[in-house]
N, C-alpha and C. Protein backbone atom coordinates (compact mmCIF):
# COMPACT_ATOMS: atom_id res chain seq x y z
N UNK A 1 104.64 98.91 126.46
CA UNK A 1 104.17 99.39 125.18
C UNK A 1 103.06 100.42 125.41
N UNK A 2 103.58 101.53 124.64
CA UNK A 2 102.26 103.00 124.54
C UNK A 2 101.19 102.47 124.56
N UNK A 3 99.86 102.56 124.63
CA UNK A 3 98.89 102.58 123.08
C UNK A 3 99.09 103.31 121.90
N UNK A 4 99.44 103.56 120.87
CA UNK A 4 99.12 104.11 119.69
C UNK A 4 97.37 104.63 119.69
N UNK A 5 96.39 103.79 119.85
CA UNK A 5 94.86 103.75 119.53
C UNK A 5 94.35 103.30 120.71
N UNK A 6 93.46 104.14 121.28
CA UNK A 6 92.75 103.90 122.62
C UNK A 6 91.98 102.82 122.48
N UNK A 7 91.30 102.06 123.50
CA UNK A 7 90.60 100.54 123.61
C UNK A 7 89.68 100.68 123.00
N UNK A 8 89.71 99.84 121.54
CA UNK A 8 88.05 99.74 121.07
C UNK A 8 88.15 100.79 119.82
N UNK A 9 89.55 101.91 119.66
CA UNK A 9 89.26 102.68 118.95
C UNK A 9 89.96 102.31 117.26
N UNK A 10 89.04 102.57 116.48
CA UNK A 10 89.43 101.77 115.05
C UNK A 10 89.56 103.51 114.00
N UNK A 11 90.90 103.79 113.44
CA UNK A 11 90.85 104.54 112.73
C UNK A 11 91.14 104.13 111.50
N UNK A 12 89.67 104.83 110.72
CA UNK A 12 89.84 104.73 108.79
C UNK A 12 89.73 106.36 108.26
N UNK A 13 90.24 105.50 107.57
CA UNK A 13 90.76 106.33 105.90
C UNK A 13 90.18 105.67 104.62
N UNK A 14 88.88 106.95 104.02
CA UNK A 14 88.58 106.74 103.09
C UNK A 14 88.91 106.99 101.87
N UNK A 15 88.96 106.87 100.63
CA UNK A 15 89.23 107.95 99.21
C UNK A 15 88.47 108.28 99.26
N UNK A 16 88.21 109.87 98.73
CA UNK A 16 87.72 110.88 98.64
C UNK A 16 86.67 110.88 97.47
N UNK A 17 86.87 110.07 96.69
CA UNK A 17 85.15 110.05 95.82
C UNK A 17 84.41 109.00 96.35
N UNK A 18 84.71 108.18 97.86
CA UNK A 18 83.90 107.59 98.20
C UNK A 18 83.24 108.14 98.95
N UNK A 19 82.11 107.79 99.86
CA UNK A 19 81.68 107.85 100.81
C UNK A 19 81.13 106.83 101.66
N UNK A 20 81.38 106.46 103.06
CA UNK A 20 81.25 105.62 103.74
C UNK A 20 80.46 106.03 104.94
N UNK A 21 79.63 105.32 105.01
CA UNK A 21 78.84 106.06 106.55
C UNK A 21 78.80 107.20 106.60
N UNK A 22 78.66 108.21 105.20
CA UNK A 22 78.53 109.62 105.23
C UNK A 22 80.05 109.99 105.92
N UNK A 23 80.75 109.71 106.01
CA UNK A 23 82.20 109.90 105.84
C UNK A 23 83.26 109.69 105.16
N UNK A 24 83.74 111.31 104.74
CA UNK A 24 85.03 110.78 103.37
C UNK A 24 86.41 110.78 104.70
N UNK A 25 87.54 110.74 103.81
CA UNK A 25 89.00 111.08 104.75
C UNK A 25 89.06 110.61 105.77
N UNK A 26 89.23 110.71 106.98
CA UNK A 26 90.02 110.34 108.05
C UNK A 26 88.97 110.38 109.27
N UNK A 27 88.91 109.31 110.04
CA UNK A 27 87.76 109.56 110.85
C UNK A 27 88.33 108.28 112.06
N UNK A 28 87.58 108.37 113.41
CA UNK A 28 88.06 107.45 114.00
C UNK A 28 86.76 107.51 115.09
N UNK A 29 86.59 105.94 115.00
CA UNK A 29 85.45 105.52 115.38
C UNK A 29 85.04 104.26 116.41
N UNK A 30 84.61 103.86 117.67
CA UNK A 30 84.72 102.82 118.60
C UNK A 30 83.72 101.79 118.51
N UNK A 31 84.56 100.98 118.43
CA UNK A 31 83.88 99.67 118.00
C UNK A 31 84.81 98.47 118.59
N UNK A 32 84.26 97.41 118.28
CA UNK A 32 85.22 96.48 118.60
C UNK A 32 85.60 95.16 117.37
N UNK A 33 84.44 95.59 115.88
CA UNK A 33 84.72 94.98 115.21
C UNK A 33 84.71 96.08 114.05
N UNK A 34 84.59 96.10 112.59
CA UNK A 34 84.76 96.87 111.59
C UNK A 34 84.79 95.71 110.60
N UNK A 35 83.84 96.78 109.43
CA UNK A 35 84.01 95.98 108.26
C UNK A 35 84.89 97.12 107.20
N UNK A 36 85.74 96.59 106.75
CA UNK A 36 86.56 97.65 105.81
C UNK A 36 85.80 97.65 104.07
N UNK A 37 85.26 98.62 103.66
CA UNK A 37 84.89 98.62 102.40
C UNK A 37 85.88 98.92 101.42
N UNK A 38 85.01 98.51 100.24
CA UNK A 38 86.24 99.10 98.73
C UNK A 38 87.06 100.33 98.96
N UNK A 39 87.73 100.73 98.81
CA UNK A 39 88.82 102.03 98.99
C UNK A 39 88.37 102.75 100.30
N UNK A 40 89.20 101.86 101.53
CA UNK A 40 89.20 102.08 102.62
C UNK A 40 90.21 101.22 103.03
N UNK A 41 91.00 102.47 104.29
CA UNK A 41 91.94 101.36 104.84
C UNK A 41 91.05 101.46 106.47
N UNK A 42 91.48 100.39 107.35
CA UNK A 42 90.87 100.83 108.94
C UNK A 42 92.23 99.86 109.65
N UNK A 43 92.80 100.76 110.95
CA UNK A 43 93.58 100.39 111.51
C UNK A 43 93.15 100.33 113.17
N UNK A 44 93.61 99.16 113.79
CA UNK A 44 93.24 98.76 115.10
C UNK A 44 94.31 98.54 115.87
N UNK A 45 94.20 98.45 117.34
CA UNK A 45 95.32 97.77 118.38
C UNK A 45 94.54 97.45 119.07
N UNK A 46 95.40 95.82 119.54
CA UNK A 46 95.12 95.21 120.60
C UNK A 46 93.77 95.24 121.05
N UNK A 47 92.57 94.32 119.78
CA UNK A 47 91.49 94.14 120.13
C UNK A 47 90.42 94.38 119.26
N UNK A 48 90.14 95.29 118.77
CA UNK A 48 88.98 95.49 117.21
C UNK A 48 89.66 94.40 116.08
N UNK A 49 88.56 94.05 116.06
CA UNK A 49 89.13 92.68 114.33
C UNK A 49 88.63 93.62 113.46
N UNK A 50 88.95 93.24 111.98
CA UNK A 50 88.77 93.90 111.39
C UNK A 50 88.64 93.16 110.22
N UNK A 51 87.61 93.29 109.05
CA UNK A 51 87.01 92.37 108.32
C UNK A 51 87.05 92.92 106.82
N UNK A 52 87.50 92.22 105.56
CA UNK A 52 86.99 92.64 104.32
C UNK A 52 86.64 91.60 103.77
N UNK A 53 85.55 91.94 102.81
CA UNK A 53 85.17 90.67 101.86
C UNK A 53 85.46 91.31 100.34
N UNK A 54 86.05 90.23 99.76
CA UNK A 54 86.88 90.25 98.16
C UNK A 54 85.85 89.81 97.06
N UNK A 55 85.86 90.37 96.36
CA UNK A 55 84.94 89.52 95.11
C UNK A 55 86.08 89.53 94.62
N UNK A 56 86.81 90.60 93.87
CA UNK A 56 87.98 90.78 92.86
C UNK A 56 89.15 91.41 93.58
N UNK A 57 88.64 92.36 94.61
CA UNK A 57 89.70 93.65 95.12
C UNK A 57 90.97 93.17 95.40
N UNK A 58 91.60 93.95 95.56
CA UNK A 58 93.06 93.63 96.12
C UNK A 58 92.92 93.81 97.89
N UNK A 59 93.09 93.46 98.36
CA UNK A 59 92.87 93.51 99.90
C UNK A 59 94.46 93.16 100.90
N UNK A 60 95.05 93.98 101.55
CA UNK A 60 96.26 94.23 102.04
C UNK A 60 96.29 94.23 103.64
N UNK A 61 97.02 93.50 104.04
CA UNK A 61 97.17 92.92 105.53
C UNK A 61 98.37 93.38 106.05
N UNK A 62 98.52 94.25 106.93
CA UNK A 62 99.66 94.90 107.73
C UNK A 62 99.31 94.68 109.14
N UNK A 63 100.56 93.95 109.62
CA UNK A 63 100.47 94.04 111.42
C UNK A 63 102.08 94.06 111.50
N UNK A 64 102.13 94.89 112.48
CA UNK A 64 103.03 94.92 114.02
C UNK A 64 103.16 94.27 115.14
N UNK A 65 103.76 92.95 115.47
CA UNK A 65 103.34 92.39 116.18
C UNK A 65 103.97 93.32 117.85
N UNK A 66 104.68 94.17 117.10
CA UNK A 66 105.67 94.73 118.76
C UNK A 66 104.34 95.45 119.53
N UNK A 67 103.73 96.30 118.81
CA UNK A 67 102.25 97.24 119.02
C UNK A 67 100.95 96.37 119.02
N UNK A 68 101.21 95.47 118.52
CA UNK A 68 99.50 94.36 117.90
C UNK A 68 98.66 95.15 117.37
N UNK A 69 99.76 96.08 116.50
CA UNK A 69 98.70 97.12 115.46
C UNK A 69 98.78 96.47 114.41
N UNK A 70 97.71 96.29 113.52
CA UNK A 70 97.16 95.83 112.18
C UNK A 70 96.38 96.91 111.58
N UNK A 71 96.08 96.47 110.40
CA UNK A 71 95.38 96.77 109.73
C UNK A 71 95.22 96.74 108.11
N UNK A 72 93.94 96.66 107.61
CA UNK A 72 93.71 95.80 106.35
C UNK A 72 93.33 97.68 105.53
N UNK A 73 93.79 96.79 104.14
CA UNK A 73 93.47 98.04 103.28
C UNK A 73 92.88 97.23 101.97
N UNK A 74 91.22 97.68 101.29
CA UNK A 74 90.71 97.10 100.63
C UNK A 74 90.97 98.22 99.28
N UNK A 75 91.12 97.77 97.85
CA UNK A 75 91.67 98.58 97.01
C UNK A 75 90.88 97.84 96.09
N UNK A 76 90.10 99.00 94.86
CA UNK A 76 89.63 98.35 93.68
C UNK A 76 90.89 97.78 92.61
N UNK A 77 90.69 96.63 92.23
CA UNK A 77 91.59 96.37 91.26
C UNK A 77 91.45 97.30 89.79
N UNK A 78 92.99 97.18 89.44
CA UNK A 78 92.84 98.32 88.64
C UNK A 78 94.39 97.96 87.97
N UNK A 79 94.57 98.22 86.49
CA UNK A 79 95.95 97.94 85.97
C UNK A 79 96.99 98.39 86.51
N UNK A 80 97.25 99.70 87.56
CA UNK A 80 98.04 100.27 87.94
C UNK A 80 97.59 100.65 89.85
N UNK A 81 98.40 101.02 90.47
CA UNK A 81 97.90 102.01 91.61
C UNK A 81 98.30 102.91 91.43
N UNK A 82 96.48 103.49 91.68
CA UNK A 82 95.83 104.71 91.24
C UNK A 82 96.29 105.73 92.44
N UNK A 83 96.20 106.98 92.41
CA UNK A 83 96.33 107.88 93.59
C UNK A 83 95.39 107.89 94.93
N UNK A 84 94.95 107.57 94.66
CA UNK A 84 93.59 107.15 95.81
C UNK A 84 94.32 105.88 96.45
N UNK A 85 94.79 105.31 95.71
CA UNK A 85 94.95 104.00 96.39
C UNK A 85 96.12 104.11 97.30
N UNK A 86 96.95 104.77 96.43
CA UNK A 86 98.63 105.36 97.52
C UNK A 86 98.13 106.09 98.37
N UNK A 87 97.40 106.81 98.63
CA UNK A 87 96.98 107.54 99.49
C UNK A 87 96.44 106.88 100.67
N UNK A 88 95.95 105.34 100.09
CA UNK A 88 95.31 104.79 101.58
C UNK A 88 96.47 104.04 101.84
N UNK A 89 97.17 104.04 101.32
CA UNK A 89 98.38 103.21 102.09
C UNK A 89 99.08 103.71 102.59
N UNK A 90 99.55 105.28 101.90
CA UNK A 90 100.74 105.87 102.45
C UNK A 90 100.45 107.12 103.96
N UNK A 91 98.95 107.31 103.86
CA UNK A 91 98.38 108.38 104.86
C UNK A 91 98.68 107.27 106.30
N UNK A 92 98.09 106.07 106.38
CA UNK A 92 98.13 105.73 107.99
C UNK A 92 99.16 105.59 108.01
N UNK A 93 100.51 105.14 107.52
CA UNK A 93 101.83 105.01 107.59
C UNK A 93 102.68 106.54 108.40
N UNK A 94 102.23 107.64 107.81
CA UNK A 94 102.56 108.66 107.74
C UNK A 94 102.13 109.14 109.60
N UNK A 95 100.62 108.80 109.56
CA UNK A 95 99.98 109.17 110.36
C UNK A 95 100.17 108.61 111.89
N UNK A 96 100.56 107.47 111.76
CA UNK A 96 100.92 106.24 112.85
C UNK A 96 102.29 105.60 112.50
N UNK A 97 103.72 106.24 112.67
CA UNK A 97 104.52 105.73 112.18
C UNK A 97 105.13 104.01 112.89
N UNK A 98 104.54 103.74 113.58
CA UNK A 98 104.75 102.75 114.60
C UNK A 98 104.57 101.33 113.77
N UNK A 99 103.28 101.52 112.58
CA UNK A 99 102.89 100.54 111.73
C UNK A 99 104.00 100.46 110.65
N UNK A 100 104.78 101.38 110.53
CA UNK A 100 106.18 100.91 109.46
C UNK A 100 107.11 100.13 110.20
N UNK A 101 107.10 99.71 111.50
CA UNK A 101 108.33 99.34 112.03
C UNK A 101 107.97 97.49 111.53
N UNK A 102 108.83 97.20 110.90
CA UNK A 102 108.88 95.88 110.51
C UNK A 102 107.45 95.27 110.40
N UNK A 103 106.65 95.58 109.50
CA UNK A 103 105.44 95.16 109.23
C UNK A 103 105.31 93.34 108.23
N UNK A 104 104.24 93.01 108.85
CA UNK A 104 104.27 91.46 107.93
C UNK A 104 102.38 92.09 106.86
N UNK A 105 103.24 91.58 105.88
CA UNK A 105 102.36 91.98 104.57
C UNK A 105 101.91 91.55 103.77
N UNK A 106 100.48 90.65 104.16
CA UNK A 106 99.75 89.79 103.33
C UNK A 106 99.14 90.40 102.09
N UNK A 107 99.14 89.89 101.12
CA UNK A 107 98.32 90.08 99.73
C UNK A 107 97.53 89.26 99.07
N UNK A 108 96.31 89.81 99.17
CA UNK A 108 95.55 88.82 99.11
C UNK A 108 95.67 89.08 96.94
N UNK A 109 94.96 87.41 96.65
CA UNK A 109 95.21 87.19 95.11
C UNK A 109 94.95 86.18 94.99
N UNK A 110 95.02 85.60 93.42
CA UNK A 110 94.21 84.87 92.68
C UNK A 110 95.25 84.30 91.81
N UNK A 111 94.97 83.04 91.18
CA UNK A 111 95.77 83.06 89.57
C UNK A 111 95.71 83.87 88.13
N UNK A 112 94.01 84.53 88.49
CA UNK A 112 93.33 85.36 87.22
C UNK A 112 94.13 86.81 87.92
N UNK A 113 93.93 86.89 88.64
CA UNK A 113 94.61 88.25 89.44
C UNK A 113 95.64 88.76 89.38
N UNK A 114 97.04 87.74 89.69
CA UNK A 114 98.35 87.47 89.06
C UNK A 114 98.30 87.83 87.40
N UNK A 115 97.58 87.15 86.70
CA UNK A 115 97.76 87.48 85.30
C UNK A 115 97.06 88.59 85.26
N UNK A 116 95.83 89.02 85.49
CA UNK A 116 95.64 90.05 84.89
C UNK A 116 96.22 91.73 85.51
N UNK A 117 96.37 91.69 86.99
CA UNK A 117 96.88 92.75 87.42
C UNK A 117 98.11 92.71 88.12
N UNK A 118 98.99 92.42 87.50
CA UNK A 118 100.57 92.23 88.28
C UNK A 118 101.08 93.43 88.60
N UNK A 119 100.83 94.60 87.84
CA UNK A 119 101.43 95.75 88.17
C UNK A 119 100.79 96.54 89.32
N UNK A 120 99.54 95.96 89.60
CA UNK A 120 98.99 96.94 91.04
C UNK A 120 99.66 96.20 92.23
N UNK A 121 100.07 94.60 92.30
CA UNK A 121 100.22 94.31 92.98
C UNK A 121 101.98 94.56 93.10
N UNK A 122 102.50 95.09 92.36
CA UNK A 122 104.01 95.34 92.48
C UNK A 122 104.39 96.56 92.97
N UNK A 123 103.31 97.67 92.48
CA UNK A 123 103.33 98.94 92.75
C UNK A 123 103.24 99.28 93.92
N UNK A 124 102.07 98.14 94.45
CA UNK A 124 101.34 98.33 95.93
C UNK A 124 103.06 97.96 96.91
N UNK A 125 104.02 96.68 96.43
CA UNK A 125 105.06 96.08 97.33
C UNK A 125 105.81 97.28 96.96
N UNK A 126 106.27 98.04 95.95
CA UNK A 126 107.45 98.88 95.70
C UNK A 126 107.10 100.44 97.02
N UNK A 127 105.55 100.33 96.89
CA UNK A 127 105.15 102.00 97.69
C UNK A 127 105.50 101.39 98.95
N UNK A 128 105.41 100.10 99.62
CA UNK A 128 105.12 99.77 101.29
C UNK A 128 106.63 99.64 101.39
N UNK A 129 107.46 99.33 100.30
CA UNK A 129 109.18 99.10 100.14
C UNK A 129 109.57 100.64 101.10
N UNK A 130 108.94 101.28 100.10
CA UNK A 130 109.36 102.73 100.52
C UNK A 130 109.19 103.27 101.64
N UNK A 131 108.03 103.11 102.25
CA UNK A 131 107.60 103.74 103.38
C UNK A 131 107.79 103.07 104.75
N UNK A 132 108.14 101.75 105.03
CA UNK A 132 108.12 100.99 105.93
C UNK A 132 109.41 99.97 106.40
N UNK A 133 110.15 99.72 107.39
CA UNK A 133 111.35 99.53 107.40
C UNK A 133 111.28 97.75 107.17
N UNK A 134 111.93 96.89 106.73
CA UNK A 134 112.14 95.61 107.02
C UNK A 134 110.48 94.98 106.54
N UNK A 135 109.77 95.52 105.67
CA UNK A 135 108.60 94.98 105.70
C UNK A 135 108.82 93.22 105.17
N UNK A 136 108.12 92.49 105.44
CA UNK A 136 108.20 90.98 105.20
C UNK A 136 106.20 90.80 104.37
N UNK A 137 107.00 90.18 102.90
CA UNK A 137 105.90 90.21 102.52
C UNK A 137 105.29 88.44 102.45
N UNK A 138 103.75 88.07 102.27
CA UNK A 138 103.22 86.96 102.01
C UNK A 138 101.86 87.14 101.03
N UNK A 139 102.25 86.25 99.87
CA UNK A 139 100.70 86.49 99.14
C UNK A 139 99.94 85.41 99.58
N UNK A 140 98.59 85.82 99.57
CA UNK A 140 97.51 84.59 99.97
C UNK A 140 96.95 84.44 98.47
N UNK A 141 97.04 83.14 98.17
CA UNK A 141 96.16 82.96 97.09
C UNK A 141 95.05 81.94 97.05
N UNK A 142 93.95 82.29 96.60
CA UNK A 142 93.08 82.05 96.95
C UNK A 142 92.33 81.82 95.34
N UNK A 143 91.30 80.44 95.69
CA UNK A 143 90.96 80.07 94.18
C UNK A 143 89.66 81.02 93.64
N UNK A 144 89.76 81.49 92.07
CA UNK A 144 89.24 81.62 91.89
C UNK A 144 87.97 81.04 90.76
N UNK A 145 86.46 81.74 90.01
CA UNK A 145 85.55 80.85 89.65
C UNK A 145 85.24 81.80 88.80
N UNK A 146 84.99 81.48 87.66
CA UNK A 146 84.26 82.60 86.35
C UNK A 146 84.80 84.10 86.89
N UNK A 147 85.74 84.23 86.84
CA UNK A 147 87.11 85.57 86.92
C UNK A 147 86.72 86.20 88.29
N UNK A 148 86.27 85.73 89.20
CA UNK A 148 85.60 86.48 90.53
C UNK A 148 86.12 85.66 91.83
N UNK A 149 86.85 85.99 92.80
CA UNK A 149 87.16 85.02 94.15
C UNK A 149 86.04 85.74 94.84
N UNK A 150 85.74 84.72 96.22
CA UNK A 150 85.07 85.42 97.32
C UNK A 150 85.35 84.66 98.46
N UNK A 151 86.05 86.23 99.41
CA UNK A 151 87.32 85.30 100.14
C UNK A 151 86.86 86.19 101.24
N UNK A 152 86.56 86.29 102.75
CA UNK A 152 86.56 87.00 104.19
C UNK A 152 88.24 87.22 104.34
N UNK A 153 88.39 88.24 104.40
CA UNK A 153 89.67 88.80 105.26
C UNK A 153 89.58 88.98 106.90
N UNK A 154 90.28 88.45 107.93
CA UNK A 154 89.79 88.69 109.10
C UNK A 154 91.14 89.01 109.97
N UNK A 155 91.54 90.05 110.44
CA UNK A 155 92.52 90.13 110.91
C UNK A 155 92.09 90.69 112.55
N UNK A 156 92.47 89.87 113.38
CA UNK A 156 92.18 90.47 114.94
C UNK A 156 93.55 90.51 115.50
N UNK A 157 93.95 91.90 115.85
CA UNK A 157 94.40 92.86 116.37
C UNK A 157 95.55 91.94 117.91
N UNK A 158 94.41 91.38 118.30
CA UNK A 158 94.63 91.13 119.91
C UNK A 158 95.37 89.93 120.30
N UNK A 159 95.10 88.99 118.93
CA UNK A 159 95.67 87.75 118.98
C UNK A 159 96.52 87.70 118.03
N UNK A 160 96.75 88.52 117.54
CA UNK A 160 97.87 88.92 115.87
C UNK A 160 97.63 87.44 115.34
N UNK A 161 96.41 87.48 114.54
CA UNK A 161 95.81 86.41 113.82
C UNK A 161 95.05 86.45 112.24
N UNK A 162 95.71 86.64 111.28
CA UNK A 162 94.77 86.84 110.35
C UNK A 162 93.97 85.50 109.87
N UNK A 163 93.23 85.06 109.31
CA UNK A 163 92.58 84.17 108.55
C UNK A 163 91.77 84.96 107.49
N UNK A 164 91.67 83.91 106.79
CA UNK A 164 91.18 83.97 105.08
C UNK A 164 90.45 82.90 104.67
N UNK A 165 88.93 83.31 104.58
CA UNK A 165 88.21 82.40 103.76
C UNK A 165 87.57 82.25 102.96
N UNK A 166 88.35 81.21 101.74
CA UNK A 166 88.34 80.95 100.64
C UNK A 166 86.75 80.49 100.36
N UNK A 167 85.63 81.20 99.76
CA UNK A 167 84.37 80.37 99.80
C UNK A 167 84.54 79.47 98.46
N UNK A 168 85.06 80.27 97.54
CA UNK A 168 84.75 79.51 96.15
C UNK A 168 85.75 77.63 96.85
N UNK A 169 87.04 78.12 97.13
CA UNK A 169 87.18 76.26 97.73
C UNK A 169 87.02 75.76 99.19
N UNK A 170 86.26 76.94 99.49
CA UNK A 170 85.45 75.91 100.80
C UNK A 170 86.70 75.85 101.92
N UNK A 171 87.64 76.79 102.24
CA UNK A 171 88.73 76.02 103.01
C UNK A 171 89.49 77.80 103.86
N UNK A 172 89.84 77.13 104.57
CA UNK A 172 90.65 78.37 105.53
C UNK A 172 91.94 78.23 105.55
N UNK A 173 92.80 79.64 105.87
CA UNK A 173 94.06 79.48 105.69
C UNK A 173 94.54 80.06 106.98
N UNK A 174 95.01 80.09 107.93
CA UNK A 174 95.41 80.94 109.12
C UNK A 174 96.82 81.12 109.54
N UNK A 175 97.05 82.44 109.59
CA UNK A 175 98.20 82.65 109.74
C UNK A 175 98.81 83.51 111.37
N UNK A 176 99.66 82.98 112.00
CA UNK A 176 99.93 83.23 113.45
C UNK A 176 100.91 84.94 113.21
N UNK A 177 100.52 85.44 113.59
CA UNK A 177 101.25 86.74 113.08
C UNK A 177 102.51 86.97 114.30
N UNK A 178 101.77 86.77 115.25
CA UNK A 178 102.60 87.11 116.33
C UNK A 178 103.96 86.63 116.88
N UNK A 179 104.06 85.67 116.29
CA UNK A 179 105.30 84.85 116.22
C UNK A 179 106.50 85.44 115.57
N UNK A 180 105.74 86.07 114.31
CA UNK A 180 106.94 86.28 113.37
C UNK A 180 107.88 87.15 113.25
């Protein structure tokens, strides 16, 4: 197996009315861990974990187990997906085509979440339909408390391992990626 991403090297993609570390768009940066913010995707191999924390967001889990490329994409919730948001999904796809080859595709969610935003989360499965071959999807749901979850996303790269923790119920969920 190539590398795709040199040791340690973590590439993100911001939307463009954000700014992150004084960086908009496309940037790639060495580390060995990363925290992914609101409208940001960050993609790793074999070794950088990579972290989001949820109050409400929609937060999206892609790995490769052939590459042990992952990577999480954090998205403001919103009735629809917005252009910004296709954009962070569909640019590293584009950019790293290696991450479309049979990707496993966690979604992170709620019961308030489900009801109130079903169409971002359909929009988000119909765009990754499109762009990615054989994708296999899984929602994580996770409880929520006065309309707000707060959940750690943790996906490491090296051990094709995501986990998810649920604070509002106190409990972890872990999922073996590499197997699948």
């Amino acid at each position: 197996m190539d590398p795709i991403l040199a040791a340690n090297e973590i590439a993100a993609w911001s939307a463009n009315s954000i700014l992150h570390d004084g960086h908009q768009a496309f940037e790639r940066k060495y580390d060995t861990q990363a925290s992914v913010k609101t409208m940001q995707s960050m993609m790793a191999q074999n070794g950088p974990d990579l972290e989001a924390r949820s109050g409400s967001c929609l937060v999206l889990s892609f790995y490769t187990a052939r590459y042990k490329l992952g990577m999480l994409t954090h998205l403001s919730r919103d009735d629809r997906l917005n252009e910004e948001s296709v954009d962070l999904i569909k640019k590293p796809f584009s950019q790293f085509p290696a991450l479309a080859e049979a990707p496993l595709v966690h979604l992170l969610t709620s019961p308030r979440l489900n009801k109130d935003c079903p169409d971002q989360m359909a929009d988000a499965r119909q765009l990754i339909e499109s762009i990615a071959s054989r994708p296999q999807f899984e929602y994580v749901t996770v409880t929520d408390q006065n309309d707000e979850i707060s959940a750690d996303v943790l996906l490491f790269t090296k051990e094709g391992q995501l986990l998810v923790v649920d604070h509002v119920a106190d409990s972890e969920l872990r999922f073996n990626l590499s197997t699948r």
